[in-house]
C-alpha atoms as a PDB file:
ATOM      1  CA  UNK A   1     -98.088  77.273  17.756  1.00  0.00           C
ATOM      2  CA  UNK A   2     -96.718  79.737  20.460  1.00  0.00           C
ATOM      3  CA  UNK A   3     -93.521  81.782  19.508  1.00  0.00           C
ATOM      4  CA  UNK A   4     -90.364  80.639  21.456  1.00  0.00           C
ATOM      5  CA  UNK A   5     -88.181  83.233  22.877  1.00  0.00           C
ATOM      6  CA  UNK A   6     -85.029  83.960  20.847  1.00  0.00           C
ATOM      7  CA  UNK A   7     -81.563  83.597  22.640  1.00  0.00           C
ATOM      8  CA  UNK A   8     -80.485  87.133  22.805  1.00  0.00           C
ATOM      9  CA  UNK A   9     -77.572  88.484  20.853  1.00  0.00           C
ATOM     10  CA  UNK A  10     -74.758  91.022  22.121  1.00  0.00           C
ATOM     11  CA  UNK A  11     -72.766  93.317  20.428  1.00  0.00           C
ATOM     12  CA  UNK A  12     -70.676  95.517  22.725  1.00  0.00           C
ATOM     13  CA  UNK A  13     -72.460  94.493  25.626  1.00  0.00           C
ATOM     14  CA  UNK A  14     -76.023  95.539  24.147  1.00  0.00           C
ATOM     15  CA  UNK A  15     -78.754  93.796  23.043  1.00  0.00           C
ATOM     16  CA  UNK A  16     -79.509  93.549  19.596  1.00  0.00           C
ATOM     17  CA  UNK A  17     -81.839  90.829  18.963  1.00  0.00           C
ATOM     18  CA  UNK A  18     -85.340  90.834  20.083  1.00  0.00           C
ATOM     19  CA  UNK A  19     -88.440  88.897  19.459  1.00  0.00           C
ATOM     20  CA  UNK A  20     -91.679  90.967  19.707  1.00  0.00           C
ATOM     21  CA  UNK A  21     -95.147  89.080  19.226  1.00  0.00           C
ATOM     22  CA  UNK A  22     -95.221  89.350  15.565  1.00  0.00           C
ATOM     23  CA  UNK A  23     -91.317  89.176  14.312  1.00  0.00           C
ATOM     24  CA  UNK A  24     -87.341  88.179  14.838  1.00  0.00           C
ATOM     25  CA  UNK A  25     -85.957  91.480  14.543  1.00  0.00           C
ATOM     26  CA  UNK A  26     -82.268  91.628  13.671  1.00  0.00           C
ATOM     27  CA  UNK A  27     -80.902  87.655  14.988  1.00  0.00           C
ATOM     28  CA  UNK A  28     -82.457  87.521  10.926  1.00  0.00           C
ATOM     29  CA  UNK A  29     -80.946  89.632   8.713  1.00  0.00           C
ATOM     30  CA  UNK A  30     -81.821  90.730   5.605  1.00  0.00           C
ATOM     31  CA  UNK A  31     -78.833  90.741   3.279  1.00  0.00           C
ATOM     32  CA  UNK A  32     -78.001  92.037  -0.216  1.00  0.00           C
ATOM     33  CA  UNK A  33     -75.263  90.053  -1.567  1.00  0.00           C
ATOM     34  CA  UNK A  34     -75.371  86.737  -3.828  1.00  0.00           C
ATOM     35  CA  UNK A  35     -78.514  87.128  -5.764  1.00  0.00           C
ATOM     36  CA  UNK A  36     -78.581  91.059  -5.262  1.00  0.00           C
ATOM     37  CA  UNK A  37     -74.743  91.800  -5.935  1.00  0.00           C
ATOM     38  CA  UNK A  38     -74.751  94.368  -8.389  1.00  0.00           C
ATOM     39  CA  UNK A  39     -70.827  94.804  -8.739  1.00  0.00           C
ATOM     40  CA  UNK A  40     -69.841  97.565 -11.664  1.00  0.00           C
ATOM     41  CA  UNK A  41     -73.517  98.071 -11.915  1.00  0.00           C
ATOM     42  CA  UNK A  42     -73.777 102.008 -10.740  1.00  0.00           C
ATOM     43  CA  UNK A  43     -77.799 101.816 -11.356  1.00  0.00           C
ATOM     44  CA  UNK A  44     -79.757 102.034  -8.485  1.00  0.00           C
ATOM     45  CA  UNK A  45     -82.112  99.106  -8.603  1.00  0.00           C
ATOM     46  CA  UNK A  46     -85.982 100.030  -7.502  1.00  0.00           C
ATOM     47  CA  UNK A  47     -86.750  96.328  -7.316  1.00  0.00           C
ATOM     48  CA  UNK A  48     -84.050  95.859  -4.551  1.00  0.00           C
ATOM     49  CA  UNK A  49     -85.142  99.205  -2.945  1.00  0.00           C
ATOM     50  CA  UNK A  50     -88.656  98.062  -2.921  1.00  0.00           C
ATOM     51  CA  UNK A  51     -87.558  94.696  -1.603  1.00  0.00           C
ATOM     52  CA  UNK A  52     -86.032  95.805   1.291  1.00  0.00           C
ATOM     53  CA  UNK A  53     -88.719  98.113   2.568  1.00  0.00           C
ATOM     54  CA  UNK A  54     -91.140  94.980   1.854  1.00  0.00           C
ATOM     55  CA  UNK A  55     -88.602  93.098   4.192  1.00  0.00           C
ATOM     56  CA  UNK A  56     -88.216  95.799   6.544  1.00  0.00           C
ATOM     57  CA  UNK A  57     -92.198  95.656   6.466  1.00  0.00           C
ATOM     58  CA  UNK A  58     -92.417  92.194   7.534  1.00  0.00           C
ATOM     59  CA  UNK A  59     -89.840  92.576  10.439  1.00  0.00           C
ATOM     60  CA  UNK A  60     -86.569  92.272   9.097  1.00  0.00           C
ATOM     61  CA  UNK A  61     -84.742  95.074  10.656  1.00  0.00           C
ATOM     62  CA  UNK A  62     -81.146  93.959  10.660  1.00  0.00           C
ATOM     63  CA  UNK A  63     -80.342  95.425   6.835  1.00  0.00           C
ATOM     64  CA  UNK A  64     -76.864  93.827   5.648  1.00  0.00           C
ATOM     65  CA  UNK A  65     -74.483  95.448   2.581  1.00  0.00           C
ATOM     66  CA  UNK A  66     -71.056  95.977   1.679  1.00  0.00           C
ATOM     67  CA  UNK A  67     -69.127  97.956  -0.734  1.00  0.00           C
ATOM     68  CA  UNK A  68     -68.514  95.187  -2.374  1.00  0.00           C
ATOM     69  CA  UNK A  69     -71.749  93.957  -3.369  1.00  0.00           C
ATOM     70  CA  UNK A  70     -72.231  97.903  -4.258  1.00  0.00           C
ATOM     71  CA  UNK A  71     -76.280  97.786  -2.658  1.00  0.00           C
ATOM     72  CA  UNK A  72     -75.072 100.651  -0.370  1.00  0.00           C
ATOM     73  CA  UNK A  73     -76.921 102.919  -2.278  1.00  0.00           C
ATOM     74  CA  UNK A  74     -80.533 100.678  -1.738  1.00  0.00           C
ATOM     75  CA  UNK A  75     -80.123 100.013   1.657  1.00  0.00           C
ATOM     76  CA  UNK A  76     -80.011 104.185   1.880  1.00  0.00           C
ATOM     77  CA  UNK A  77     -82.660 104.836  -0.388  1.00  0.00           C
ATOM     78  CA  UNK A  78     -84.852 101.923   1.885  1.00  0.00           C
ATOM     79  CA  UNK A  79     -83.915 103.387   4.722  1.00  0.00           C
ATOM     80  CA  UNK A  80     -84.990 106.822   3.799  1.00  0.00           C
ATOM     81  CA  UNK A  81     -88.677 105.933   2.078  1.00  0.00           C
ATOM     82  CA  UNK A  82     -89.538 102.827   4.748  1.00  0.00           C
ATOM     83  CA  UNK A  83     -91.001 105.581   7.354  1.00  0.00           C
ATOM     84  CA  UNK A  84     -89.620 103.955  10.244  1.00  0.00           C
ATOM     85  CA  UNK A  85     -87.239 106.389  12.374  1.00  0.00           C
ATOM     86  CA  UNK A  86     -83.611 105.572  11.679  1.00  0.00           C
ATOM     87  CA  UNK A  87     -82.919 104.147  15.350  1.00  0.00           C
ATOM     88  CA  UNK A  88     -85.190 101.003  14.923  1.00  0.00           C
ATOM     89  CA  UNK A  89     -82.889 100.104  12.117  1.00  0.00           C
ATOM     90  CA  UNK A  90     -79.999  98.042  12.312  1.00  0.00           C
ATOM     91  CA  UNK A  91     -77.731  99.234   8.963  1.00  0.00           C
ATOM     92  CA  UNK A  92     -74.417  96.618   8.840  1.00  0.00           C
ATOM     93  CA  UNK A  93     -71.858  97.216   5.880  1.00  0.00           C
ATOM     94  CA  UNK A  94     -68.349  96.233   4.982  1.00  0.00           C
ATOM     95  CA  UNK A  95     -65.328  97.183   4.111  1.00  0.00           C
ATOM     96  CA  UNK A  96     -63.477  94.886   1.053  1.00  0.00           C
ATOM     97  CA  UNK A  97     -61.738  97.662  -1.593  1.00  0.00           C
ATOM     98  CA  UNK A  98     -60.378 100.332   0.747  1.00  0.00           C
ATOM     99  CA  UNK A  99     -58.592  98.055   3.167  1.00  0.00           C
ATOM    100  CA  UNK A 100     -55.377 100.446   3.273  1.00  0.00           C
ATOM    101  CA  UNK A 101     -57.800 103.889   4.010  1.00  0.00           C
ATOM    102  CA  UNK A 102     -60.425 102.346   5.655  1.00  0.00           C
ATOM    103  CA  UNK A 103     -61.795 106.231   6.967  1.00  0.00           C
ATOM    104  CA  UNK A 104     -62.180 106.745   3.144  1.00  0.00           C
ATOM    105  CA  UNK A 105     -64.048 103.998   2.720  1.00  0.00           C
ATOM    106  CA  UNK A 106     -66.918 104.644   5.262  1.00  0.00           C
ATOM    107  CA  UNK A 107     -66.920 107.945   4.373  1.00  0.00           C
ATOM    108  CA  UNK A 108     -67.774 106.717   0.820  1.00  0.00           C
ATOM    109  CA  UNK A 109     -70.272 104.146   2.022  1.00  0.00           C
ATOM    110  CA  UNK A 110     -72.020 106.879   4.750  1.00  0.00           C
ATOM    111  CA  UNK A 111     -72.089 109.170   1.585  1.00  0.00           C
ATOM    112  CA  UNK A 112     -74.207 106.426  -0.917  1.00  0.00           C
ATOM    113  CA  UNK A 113     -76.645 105.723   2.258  1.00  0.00           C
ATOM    114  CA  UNK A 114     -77.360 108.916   3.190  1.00  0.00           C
ATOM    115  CA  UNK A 115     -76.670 107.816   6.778  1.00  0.00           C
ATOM    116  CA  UNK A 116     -74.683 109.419  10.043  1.00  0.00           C
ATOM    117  CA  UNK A 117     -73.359 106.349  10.876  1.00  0.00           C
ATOM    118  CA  UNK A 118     -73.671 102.789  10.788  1.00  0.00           C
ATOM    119  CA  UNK A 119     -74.186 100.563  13.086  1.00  0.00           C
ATOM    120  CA  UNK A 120     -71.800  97.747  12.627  1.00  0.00           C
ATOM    121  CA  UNK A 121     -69.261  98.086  10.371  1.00  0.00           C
ATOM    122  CA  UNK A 122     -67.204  95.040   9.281  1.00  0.00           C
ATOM    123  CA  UNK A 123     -63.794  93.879   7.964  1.00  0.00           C
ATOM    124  CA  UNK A 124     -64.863  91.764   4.895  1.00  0.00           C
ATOM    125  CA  UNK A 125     -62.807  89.610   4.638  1.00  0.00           C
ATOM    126  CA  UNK A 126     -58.634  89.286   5.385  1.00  0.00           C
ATOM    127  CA  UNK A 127     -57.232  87.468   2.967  1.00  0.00           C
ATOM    128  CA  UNK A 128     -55.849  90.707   0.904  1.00  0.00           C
ATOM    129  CA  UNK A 129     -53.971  91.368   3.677  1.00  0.00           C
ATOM    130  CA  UNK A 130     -50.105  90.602   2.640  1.00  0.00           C
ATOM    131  CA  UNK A 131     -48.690  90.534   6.686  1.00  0.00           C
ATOM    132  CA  UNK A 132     -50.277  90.531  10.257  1.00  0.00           C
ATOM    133  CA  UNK A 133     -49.147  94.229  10.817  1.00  0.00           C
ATOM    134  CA  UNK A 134     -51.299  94.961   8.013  1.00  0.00           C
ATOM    135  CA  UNK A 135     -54.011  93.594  10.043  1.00  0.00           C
ATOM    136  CA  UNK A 136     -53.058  95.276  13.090  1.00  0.00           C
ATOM    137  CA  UNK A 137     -53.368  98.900  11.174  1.00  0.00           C
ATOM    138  CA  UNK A 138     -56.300  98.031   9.735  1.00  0.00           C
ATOM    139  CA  UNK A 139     -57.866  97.358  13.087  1.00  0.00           C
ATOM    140  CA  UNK A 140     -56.706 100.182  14.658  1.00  0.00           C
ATOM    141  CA  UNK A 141     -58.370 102.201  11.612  1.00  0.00           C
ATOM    142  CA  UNK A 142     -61.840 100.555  12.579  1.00  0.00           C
ATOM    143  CA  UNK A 143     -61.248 101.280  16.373  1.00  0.00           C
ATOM    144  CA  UNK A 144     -61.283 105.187  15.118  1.00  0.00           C
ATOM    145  CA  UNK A 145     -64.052 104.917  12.938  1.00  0.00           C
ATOM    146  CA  UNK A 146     -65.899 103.826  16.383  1.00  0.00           C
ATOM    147  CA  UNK A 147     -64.651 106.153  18.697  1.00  0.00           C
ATOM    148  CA  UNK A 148     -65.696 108.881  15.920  1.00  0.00           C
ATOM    149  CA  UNK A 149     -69.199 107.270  16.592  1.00  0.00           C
ATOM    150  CA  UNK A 150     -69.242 106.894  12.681  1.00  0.00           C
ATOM    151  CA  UNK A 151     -69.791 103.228  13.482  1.00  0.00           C
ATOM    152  CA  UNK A 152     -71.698 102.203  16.248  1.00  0.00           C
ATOM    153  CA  UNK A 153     -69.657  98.749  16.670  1.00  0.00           C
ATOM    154  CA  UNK A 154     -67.282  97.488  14.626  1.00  0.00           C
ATOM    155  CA  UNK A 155     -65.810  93.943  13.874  1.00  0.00           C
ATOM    156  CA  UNK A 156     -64.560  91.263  10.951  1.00  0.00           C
ATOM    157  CA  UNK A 157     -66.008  88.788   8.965  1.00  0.00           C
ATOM    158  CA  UNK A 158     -64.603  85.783   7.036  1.00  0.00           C
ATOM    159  CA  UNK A 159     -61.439  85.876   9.801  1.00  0.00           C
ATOM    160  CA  UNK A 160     -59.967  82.566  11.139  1.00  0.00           C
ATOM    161  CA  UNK A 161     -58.165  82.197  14.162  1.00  0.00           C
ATOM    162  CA  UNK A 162     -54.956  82.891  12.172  1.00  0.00           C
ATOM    163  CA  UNK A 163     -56.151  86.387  11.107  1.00  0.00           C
ATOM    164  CA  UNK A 164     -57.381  87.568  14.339  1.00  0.00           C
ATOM    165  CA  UNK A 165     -54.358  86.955  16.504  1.00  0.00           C
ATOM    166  CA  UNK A 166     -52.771  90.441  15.341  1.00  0.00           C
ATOM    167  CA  UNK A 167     -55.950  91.888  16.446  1.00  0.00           C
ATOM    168  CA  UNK A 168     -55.778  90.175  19.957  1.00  0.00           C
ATOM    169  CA  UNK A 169     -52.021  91.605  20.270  1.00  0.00           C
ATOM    170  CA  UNK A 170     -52.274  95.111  19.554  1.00  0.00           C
ATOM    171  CA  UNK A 171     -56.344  95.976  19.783  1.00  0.00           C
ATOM    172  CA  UNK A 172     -57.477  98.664  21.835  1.00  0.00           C
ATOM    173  CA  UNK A 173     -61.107  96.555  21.683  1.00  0.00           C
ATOM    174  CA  UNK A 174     -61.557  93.702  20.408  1.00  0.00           C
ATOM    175  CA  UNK A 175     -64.202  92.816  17.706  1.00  0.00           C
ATOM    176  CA  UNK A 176     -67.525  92.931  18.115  1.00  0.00           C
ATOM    177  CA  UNK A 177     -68.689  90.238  15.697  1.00  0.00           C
ATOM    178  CA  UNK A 178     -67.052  87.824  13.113  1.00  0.00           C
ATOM    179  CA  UNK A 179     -69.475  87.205  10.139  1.00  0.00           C
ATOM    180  CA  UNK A 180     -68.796  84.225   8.618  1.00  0.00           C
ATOM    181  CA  UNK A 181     -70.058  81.276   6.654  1.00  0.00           C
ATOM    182  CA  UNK A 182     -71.720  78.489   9.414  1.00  0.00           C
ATOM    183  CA  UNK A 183     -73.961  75.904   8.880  1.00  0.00           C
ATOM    184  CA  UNK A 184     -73.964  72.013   9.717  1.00  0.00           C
ATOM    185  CA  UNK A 185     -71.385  71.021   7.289  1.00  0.00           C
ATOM    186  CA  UNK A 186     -68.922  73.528   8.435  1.00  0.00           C
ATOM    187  CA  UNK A 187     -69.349  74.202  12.570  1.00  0.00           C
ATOM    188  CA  UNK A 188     -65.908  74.851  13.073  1.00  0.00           C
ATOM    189  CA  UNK A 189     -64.987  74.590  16.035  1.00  0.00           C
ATOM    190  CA  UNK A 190     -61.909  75.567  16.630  1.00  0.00           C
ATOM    191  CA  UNK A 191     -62.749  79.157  15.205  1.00  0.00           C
ATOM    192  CA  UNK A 192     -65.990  79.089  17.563  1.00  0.00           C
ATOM    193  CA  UNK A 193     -63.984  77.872  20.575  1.00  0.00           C
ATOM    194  CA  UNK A 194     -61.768  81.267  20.239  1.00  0.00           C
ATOM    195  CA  UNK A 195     -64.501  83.252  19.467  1.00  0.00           C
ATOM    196  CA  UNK A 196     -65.980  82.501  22.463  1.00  0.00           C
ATOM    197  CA  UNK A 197     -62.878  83.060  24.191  1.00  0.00           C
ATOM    198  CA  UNK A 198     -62.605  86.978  23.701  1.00  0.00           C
ATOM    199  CA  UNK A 199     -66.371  87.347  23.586  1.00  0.00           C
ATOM    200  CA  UNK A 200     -66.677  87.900  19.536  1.00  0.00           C
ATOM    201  CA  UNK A 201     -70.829  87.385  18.653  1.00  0.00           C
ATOM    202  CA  UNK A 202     -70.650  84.736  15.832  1.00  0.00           C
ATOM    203  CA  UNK A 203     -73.475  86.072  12.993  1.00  0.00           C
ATOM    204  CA  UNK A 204     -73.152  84.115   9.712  1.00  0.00           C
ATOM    205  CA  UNK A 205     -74.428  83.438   6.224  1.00  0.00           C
ATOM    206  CA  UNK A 206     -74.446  80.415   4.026  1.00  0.00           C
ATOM    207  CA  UNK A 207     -76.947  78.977   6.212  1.00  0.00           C
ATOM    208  CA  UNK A 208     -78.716  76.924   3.485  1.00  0.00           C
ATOM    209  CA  UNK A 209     -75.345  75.156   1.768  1.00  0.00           C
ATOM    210  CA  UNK A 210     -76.513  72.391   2.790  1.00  0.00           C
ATOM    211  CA  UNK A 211     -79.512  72.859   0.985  1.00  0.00           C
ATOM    212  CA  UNK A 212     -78.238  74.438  -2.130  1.00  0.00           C
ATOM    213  CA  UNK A 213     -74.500  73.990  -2.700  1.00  0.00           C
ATOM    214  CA  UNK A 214     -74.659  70.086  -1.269  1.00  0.00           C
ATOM    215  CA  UNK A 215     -78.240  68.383  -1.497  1.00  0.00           C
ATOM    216  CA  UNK A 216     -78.535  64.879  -0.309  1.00  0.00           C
ATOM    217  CA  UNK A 217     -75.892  65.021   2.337  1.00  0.00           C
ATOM    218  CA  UNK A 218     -76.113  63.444   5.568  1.00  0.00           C
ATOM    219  CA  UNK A 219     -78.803  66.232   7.081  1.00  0.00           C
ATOM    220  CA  UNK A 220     -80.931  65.948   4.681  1.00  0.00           C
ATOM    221  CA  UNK A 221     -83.336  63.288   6.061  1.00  0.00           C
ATOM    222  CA  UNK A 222     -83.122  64.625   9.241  1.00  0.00           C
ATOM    223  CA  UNK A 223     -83.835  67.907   8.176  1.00  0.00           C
ATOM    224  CA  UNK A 224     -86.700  66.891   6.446  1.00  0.00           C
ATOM    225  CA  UNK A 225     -88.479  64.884   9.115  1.00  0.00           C
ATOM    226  CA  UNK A 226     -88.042  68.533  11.728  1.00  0.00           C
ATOM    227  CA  UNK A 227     -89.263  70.414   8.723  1.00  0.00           C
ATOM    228  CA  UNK A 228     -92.551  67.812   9.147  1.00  0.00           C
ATOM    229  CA  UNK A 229     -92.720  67.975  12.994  1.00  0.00           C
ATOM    230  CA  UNK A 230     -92.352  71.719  13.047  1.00  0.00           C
ATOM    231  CA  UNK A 231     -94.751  72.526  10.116  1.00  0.00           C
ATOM    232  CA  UNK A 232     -91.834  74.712   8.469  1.00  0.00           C
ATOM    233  CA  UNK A 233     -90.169  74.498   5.153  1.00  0.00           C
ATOM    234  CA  UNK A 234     -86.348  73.077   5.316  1.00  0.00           C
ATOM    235  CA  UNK A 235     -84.436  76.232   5.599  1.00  0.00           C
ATOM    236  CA  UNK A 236     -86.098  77.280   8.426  1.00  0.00           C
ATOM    237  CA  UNK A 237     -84.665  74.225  10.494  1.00  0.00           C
ATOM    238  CA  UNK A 238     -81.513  74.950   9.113  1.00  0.00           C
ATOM    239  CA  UNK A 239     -81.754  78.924  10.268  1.00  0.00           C
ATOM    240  CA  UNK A 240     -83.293  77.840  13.879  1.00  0.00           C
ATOM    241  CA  UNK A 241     -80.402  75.431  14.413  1.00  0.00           C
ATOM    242  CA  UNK A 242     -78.081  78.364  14.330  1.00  0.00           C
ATOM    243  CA  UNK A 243     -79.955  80.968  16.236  1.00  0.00           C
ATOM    244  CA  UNK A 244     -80.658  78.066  18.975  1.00  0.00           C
ATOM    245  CA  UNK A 245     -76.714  78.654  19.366  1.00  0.00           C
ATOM    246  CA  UNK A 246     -77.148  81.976  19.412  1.00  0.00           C
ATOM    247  CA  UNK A 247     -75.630  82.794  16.012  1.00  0.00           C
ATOM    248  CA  UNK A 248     -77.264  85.581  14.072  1.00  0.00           C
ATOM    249  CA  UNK A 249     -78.012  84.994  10.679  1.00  0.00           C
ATOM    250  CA  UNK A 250     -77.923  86.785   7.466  1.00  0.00           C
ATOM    251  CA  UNK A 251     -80.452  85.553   4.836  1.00  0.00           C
ATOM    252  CA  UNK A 252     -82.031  86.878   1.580  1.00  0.00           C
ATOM    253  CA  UNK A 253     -84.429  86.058  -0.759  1.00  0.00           C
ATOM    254  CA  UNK A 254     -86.127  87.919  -3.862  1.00  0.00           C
ATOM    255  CA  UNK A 255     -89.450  86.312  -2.999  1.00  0.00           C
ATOM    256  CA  UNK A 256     -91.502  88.112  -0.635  1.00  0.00           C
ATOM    257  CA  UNK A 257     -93.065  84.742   0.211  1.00  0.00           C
ATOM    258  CA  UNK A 258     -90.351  83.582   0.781  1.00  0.00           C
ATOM    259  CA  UNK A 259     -89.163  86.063   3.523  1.00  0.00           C
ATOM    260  CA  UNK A 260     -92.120  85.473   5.129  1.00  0.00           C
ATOM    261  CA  UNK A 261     -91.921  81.869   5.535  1.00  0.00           C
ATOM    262  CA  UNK A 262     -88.277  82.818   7.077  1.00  0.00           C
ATOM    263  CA  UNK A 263     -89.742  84.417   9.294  1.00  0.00           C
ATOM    264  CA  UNK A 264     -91.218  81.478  10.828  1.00  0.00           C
ATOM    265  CA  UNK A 265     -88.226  80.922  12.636  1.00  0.00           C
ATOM    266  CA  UNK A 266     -90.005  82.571  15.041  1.00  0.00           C
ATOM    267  CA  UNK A 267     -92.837  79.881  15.702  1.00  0.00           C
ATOM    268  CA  UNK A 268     -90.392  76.830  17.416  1.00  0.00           C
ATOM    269  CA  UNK A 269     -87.519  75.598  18.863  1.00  0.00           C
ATOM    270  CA  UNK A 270     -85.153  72.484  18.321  1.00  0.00           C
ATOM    271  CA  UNK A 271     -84.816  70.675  21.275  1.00  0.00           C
ATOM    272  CA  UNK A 272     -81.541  69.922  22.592  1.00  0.00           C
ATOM    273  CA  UNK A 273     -80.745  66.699  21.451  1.00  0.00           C
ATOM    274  CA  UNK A 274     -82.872  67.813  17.848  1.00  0.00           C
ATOM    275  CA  UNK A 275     -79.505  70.291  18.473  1.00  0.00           C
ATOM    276  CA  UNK A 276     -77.272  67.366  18.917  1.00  0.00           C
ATOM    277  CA  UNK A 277     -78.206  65.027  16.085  1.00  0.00           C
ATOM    278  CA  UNK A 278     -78.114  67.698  13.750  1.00  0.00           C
ATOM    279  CA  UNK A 279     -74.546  68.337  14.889  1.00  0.00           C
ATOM    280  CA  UNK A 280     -73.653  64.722  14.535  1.00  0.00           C
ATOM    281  CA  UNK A 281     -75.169  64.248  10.995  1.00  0.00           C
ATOM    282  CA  UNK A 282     -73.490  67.818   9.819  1.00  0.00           C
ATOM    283  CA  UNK A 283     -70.020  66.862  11.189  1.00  0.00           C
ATOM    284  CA  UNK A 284     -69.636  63.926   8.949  1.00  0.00           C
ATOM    285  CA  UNK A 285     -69.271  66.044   5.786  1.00  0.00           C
ATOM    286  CA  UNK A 286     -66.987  69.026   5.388  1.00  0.00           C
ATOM    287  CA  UNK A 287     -68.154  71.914   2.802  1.00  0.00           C
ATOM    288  CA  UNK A 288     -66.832  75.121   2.095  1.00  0.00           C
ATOM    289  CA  UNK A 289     -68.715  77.245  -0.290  1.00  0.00           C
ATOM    290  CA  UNK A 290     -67.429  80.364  -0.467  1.00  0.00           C
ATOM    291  CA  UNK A 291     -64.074  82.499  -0.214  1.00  0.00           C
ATOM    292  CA  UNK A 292     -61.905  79.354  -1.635  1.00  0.00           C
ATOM    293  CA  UNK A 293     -58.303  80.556  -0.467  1.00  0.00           C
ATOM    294  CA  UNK A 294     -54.850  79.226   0.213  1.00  0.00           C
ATOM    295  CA  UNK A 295     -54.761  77.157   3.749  1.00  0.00           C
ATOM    296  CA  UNK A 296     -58.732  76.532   3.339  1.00  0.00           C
ATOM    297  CA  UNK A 297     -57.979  73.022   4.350  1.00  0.00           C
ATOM    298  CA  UNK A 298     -56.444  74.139   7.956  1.00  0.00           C
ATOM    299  CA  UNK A 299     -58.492  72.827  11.005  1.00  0.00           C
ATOM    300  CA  UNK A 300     -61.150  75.852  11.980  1.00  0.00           C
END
């Protein structure tokens, strides 16, 4: 089966997605929350270490962490033993208990991974936020962070059009990305249709909810008959719908097998109305599986 080209994803104008002969580099992230958080756990765990340089073996060169999930300290030690040079490495982390010193907080973060800098360094999420000039600050924290070049691009994740208007009023730049959760029972398109807008990438995770947080909803049939056609295990149609849209996605997966088969991604393409079905069958269920919060049922 030949390997389709992969839409190519910006941040800041570059190009951070490729697809060589052998791998998706960085539109497939390898992330290290959910089954890796490791939250008031100051241990450094080998078999996460050794994970990620397995991962970053295979072609996953988009690493993903976050204070919060406190696997800062892996990613670094990966980084550092994998042998590959630091710039073919794509390091993202986040911000989530430092919101009101946000230098302090990279500073910490730089300091567990050994690093200069990161590459893309994220908002995690606004809803501790208590007013939109809180957000506005906070922003303008991240915008020096950048022009420090202690972050190579910066942006937000889990935002909704709500939480990035203060940005859009007072931002020197506006936001690179906005991570958050996307897959066929959640599209939201109002959120997108902004996004788009003022040129934010959309990158997500939750990618397999339908899978795992919602099994036998309206995609799964469907999903299972591509799955057959394509030769691929289900969450690889799942993944491929979203990077056919051009939405970078953050995966993760104990099992080196596993990663592997992810990476399979690679090997096809949904067609376009393969694109449109699956957006018909997903928009007949809502599901929300993570960050329950006050106004969750507003239109996004």
């Amino acid at each position: 089966m030949a390997r389709s080209a992969l839409p190519t994803i910006l941040i800041d104008g570059k190009a951070v997605v490729q697809a060589s002969d052998m791998f998706c580099r960085r539109q497939l992230g390898f992330g290290t929350g959910t089954r890796w958080s490791k939250r008031g756990n100051p241990n450094l765990s080998r078999p996460l270490v050794e994970t990620i340089k397995a991962a970053i073996g295979m072609g996953f060169t988009h690493l993903d962490c976050a204070d919060d999930y406190n696997t800062e300290a892996e990613v670094g030690t990966a980084v550092e033993e994998c042998g590959l040079p630091r710039s073919e490495l794509f390091v993202t982390t986040k911000v989530r208990h430092e919101l009101y010193d946000i230098p302090k907080a990279l500073g910490a973060s730089l300091s567990k991974m050994k690093l200069d800098y990161v590459d893309l360094y994220l908002i995690h999420a606004p809803f501790k936020f208590k007013t939109p000039e809180e957000i506005s600050t906070a922003w303008a924290a991240m915008e020096g962070l950048k022009a420090k070049g202690l972050a190579r691009s910066i942006g937000v994740s889990n935002f909704r059009p709500v939480d990035l208007e203060p940005i859009f009023k007072t931002c020197k730049e506006m936001p690179a990305v906005n991570r958050i959760e996307f897959h066929p029972y959640r599209q939201r398109p109002i959120l997108m249709a902004v996004m788009k807008q003022h040129h934010i990438t959309p990158t997500s995770y939750g990618a397999l909810v339908p899978l795992r947080k919602k099994p036998g909803g309206p995609v799964d049939d469907y999903v299972r008959e591509l799955a057959g056609k394509y030769q691929v295990a289900e969450p690889e149609i799942l993944m491929r719908w979203q990077m056919d849209k051009g939405i970078g996605v953050i995966t993760t997966s104990s099992s080196e097998d596993r990663l592997k088969n992810y990476l399979r991604v690679c090997d096809f393409k949904l067609t376009d109305e393969e694109q449109a079905e699956m957006n018909r069958l997903g928009a007949k269920l809502l599901v929300k599986g993570f960050w329950p919060v006050e106004g969750a049922d507003d239109p996004e």
